[in-house]
N, C-alpha and C. Protein backbone atom coordinates (compact mmCIF):
# COMPACT_ATOMS: atom_id res chain seq x y z
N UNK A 1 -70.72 -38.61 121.61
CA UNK A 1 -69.93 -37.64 120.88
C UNK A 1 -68.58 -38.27 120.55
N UNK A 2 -67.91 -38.07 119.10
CA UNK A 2 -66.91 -38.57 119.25
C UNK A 2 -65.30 -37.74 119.42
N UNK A 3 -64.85 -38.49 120.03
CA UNK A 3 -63.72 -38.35 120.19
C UNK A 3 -62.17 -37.88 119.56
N UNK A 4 -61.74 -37.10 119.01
CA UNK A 4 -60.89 -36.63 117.79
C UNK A 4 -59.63 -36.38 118.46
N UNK A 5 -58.51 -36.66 117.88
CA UNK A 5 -57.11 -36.82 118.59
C UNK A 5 -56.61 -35.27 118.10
N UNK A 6 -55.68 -35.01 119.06
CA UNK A 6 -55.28 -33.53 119.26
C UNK A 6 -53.45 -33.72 119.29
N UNK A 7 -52.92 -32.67 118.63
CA UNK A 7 -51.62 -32.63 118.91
C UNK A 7 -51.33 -31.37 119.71
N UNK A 8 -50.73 -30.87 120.49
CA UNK A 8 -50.87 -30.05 121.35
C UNK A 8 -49.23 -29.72 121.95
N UNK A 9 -48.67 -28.65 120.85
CA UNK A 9 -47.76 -28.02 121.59
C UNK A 9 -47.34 -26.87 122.88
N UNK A 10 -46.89 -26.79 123.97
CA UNK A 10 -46.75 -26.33 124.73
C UNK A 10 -45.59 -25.93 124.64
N UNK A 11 -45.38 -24.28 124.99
CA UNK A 11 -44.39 -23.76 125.76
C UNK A 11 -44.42 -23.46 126.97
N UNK A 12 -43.54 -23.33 128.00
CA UNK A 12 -43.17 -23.75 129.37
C UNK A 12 -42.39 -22.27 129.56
N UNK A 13 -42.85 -21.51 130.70
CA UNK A 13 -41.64 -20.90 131.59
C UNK A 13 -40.70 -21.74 132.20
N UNK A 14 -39.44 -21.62 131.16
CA UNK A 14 -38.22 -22.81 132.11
C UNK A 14 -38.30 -22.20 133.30
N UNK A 15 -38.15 -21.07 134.01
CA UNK A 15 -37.74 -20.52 135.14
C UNK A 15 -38.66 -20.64 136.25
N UNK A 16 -39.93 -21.17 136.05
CA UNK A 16 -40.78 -21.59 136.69
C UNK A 16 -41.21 -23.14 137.12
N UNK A 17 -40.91 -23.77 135.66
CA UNK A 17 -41.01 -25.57 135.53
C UNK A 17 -39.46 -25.64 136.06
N UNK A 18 -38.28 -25.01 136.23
CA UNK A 18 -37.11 -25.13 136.74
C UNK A 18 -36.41 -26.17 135.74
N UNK A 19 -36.27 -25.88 134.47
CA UNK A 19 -35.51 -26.92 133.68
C UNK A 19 -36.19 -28.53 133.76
N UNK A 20 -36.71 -28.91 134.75
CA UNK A 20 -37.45 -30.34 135.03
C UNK A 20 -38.13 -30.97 133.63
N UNK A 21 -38.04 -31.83 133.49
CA UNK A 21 -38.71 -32.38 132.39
C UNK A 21 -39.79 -33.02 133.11
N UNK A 22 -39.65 -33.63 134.15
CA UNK A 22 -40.91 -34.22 134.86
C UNK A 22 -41.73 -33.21 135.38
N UNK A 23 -41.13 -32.34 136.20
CA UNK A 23 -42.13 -31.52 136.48
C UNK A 23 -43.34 -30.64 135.10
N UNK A 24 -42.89 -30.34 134.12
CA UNK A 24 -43.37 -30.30 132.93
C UNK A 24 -44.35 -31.24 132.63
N UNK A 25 -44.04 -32.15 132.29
CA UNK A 25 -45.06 -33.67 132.06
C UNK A 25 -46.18 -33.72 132.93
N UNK A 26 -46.07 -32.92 134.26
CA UNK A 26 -46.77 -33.08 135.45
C UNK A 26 -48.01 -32.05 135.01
N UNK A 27 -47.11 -30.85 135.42
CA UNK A 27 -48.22 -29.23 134.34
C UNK A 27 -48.84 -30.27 133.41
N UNK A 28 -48.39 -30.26 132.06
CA UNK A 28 -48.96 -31.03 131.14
C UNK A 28 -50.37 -31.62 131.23
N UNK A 29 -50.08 -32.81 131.76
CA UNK A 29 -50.46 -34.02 132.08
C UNK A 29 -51.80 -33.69 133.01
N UNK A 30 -52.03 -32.67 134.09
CA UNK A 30 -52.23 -32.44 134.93
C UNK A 30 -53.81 -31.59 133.91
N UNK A 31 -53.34 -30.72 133.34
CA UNK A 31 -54.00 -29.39 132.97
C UNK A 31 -55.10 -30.74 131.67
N UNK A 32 -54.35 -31.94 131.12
CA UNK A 32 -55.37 -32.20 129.91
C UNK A 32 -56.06 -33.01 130.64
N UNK A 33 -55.40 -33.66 131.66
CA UNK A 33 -56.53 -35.31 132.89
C UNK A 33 -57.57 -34.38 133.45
N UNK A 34 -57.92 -32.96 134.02
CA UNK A 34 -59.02 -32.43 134.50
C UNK A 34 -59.68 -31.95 133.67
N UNK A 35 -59.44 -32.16 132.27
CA UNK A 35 -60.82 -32.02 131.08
C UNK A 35 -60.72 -32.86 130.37
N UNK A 36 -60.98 -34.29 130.97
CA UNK A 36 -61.06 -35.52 130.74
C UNK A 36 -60.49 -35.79 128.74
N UNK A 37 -59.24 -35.38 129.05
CA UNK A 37 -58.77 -35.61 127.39
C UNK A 37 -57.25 -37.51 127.98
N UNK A 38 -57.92 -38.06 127.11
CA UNK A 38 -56.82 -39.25 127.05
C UNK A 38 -55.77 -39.28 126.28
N UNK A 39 -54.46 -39.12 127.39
CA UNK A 39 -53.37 -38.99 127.00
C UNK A 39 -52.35 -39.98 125.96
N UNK A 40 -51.99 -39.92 124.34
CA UNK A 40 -51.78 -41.19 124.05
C UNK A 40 -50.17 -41.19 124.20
N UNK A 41 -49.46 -39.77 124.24
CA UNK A 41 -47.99 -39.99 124.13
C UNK A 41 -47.62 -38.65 124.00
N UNK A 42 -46.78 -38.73 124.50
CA UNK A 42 -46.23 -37.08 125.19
C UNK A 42 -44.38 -37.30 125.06
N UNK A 43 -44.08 -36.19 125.06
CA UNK A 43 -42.34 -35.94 125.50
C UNK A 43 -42.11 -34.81 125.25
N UNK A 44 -41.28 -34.69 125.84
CA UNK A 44 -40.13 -32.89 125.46
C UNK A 44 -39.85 -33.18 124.57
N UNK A 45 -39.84 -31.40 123.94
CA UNK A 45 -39.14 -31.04 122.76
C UNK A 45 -38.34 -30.88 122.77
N UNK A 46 -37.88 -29.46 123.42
CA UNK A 46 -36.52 -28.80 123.62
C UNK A 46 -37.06 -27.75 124.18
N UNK A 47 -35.60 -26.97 125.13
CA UNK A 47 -35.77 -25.89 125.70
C UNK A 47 -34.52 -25.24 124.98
N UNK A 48 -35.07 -24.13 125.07
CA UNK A 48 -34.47 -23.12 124.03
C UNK A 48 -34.53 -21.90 124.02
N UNK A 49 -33.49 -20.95 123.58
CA UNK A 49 -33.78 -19.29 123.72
C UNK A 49 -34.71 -18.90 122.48
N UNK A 50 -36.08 -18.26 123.09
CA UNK A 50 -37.17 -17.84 122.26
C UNK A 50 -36.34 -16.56 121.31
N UNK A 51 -37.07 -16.69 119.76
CA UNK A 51 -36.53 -15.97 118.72
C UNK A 51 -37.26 -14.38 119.61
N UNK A 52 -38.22 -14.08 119.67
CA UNK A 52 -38.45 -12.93 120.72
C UNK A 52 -39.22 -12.92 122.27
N UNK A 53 -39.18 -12.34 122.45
CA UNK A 53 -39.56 -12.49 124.32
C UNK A 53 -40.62 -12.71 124.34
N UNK A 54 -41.43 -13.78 125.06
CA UNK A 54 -43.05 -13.69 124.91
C UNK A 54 -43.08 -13.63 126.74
N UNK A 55 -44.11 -13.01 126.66
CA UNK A 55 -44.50 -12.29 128.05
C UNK A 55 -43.05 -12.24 128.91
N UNK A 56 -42.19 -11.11 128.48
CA UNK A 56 -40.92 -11.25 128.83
C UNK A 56 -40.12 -11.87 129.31
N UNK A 57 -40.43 -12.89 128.56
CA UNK A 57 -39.28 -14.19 128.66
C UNK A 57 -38.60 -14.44 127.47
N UNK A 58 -36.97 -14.71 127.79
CA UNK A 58 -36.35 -15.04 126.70
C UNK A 58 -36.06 -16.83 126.26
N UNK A 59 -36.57 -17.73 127.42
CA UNK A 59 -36.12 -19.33 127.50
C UNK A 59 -37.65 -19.38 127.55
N UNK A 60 -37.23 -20.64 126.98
CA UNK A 60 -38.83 -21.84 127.15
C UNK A 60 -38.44 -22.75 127.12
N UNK A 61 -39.22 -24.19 127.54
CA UNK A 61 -39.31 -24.94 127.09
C UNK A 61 -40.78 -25.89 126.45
N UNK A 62 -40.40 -26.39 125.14
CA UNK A 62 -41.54 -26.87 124.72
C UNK A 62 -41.77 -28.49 124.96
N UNK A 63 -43.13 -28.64 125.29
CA UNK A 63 -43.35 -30.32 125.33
C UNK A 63 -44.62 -30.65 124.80
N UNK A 64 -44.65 -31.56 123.70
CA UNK A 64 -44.96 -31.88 122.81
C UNK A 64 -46.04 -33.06 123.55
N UNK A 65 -47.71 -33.33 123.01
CA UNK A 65 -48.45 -33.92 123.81
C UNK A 65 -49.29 -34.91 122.73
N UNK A 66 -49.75 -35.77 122.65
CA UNK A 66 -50.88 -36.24 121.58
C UNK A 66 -51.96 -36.82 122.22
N UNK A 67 -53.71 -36.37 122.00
CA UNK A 67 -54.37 -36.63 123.37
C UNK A 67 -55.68 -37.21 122.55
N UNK A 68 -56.34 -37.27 123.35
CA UNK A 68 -58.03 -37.74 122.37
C UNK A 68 -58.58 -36.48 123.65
N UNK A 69 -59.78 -36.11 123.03
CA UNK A 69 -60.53 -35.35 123.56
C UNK A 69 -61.92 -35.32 122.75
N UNK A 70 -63.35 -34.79 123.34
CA UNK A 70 -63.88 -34.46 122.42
C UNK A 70 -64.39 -33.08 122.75
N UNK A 71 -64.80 -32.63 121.58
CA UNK A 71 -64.39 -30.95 121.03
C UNK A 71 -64.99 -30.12 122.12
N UNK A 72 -65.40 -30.01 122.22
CA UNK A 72 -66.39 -29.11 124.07
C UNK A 72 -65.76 -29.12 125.00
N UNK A 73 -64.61 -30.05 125.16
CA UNK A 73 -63.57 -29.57 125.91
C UNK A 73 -62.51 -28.89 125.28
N UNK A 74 -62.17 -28.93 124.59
CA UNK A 74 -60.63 -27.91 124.21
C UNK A 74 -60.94 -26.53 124.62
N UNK A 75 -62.14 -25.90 124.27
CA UNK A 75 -61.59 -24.87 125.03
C UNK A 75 -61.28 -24.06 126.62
N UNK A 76 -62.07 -25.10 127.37
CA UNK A 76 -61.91 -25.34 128.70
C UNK A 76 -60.29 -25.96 129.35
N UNK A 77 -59.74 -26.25 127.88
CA UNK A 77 -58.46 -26.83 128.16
C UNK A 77 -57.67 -25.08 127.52
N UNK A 78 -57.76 -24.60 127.21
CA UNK A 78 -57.33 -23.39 126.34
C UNK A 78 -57.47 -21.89 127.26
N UNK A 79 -58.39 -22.38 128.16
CA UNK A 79 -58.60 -21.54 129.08
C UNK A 79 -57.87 -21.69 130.32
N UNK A 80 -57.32 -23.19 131.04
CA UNK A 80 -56.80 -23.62 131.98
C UNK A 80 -55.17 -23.01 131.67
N UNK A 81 -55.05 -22.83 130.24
CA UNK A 81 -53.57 -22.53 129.54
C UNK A 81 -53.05 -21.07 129.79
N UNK A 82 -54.33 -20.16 129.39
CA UNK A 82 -54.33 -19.09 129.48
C UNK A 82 -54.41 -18.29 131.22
N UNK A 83 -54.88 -18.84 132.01
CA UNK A 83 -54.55 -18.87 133.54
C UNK A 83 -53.61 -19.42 134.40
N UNK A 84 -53.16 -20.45 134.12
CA UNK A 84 -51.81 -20.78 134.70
C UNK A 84 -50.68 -19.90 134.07
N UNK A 85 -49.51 -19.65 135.18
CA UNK A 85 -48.48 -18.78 134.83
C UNK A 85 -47.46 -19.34 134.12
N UNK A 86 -47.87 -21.04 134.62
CA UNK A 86 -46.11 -21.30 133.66
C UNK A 86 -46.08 -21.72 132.43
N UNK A 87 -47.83 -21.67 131.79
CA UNK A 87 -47.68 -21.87 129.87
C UNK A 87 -47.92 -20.49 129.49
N UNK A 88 -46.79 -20.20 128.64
CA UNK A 88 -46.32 -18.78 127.85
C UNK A 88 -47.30 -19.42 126.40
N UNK A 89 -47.76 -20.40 125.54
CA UNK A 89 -48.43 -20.25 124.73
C UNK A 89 -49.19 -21.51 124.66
N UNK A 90 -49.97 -22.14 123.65
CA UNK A 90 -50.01 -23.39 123.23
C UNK A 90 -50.07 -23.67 121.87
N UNK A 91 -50.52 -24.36 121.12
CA UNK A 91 -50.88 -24.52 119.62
C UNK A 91 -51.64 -26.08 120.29
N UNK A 92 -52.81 -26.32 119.77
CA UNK A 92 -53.56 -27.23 119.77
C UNK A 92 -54.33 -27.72 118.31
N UNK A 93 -54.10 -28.96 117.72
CA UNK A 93 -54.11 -28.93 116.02
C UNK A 93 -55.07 -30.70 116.56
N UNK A 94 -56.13 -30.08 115.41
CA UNK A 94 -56.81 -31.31 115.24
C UNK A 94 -55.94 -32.33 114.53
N UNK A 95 -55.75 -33.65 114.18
CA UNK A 95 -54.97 -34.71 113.65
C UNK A 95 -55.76 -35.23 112.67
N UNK A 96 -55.42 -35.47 111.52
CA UNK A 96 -56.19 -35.85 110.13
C UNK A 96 -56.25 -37.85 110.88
N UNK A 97 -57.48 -38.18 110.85
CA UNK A 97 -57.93 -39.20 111.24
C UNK A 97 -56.64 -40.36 110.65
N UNK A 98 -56.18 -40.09 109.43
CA UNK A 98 -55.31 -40.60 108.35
C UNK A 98 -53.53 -41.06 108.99
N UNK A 99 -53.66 -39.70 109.78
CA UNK A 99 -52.22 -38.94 110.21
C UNK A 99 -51.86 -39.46 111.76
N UNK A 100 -53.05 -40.03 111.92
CA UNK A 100 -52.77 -40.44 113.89
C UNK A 100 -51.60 -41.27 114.11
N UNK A 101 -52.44 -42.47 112.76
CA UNK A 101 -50.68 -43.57 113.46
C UNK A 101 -49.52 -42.83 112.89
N UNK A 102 -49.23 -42.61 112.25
CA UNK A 102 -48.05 -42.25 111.98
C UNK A 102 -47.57 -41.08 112.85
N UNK A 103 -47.66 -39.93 112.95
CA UNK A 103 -47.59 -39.08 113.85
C UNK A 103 -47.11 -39.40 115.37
N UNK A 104 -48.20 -40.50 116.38
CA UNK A 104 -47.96 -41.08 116.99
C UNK A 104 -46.52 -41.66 117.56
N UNK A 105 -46.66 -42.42 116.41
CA UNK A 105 -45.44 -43.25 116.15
C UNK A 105 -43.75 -42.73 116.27
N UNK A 106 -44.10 -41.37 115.06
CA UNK A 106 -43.29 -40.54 115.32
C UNK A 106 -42.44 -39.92 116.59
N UNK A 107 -43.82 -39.40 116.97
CA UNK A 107 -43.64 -39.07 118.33
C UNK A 107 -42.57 -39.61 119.90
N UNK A 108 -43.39 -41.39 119.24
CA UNK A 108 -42.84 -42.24 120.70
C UNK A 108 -41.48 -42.58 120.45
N UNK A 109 -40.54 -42.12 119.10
CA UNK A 109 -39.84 -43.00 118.76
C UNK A 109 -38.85 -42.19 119.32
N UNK A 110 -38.33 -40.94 119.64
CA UNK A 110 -37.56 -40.14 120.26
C UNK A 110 -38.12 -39.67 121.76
N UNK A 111 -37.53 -39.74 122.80
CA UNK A 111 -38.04 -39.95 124.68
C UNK A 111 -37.31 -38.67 125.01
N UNK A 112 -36.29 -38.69 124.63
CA UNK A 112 -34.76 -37.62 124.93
C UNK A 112 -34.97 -36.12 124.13
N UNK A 113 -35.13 -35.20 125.22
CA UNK A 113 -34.99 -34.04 124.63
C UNK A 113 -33.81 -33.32 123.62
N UNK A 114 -33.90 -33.22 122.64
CA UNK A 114 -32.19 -33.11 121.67
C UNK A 114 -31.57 -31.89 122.94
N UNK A 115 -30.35 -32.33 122.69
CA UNK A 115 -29.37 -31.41 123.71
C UNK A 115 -29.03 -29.96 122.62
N UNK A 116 -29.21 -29.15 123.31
CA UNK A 116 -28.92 -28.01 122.57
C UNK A 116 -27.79 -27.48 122.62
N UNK A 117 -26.70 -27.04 121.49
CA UNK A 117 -25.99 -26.31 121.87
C UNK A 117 -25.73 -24.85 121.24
N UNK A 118 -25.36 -23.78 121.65
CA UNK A 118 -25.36 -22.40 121.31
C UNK A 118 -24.63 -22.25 120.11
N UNK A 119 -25.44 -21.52 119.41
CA UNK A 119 -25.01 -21.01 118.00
C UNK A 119 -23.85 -20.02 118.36
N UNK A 120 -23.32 -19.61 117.30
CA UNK A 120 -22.16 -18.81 117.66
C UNK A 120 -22.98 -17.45 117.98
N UNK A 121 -23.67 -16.80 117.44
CA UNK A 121 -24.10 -15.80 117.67
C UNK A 121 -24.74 -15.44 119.34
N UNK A 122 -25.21 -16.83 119.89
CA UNK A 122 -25.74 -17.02 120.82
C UNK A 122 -24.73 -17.23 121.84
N UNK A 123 -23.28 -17.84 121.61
CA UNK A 123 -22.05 -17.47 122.47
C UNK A 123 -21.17 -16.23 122.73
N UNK A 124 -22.05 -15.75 121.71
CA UNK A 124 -21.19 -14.46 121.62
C UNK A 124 -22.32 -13.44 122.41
N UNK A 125 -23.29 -13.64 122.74
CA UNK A 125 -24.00 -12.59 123.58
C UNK A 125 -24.14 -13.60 124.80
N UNK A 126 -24.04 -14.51 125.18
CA UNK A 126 -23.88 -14.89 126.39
C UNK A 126 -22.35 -14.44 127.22
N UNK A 127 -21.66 -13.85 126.59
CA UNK A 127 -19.79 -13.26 126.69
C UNK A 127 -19.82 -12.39 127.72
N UNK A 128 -19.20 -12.11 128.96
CA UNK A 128 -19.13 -10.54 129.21
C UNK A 128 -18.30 -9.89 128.39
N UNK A 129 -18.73 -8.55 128.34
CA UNK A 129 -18.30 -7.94 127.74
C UNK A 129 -17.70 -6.42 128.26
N UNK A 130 -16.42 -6.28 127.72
CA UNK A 130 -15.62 -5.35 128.01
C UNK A 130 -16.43 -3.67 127.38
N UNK A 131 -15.67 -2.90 128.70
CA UNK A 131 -16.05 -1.95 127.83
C UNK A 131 -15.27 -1.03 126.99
N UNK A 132 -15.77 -0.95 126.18
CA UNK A 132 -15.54 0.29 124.96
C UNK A 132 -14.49 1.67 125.12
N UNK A 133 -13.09 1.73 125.31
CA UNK A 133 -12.89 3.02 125.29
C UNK A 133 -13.77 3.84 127.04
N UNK A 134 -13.37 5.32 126.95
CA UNK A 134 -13.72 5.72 128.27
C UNK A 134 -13.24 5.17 129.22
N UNK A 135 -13.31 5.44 130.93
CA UNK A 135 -12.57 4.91 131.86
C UNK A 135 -13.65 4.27 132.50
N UNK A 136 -12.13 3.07 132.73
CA UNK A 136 -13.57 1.51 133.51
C UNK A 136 -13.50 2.28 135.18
């Protein structure tokens, strides 16, 4: 059977992976090696405040995977996703045979998760905030 390369985004409960980037890689790494998928290059994305809460969480972090597998496993890998607590989603995308090296490549050429910093809107609700009139 052959073998077809997979790109495979993950989101992460930060509050569970604890900010770790290794420990992440580990989940990762861990969940695609027991359905024998070969790992070609992996790294963090970024962790970040989710645009809405998924399974009431407002942080994630995502880490970005590129694997070979062949097809009779993904969903045994999709299922391992859906039972562990600390992946909130995945996206798993077949790779145009065309698209591997480059993609790849892409991939390995940034190691370092971009550092994030808060939008203004996003400093402005991280603020305490006073209250309004009435007695404090």
């Amino acid at each position: 059977m052959t073998r077809n390369v997979y790109e495979g985004m993950f989101l992460l409960d930060s509050g569970k992976v604890g900010g770790d980037w290794s420990s992440a890689q580990k989940l990762v790494h861990g969940i695609l090696e027991r359905n024998q998928a070969e790992i070609i290059t992996s790294r963090p994305w970024d962790e970040r405040r989710l645009a809405y809460p998924v399974s009431g969480h407002k942080k994630g972090m995502y880490y970005l995977t590129y694997f070979r597998l062949e097809g009779p496993n993904l969903s045994q890998i999709e299922q391992d996703c859906r039972i562990n607590e600390s992946v909130l989603r995945q996206l798993i995308l077949k790779v145009h045979p065309k698209l591997v090296d480059q993609l790849v490549a892409q991939a390995m050429t940034v190691q370092q998760p971009p550092a994030h910093s808060p939008t203004e809107t996003e400093s402005e609700e991280e603020k305490p905030r006073r209250p309004t009139g009435g007695q404090e």
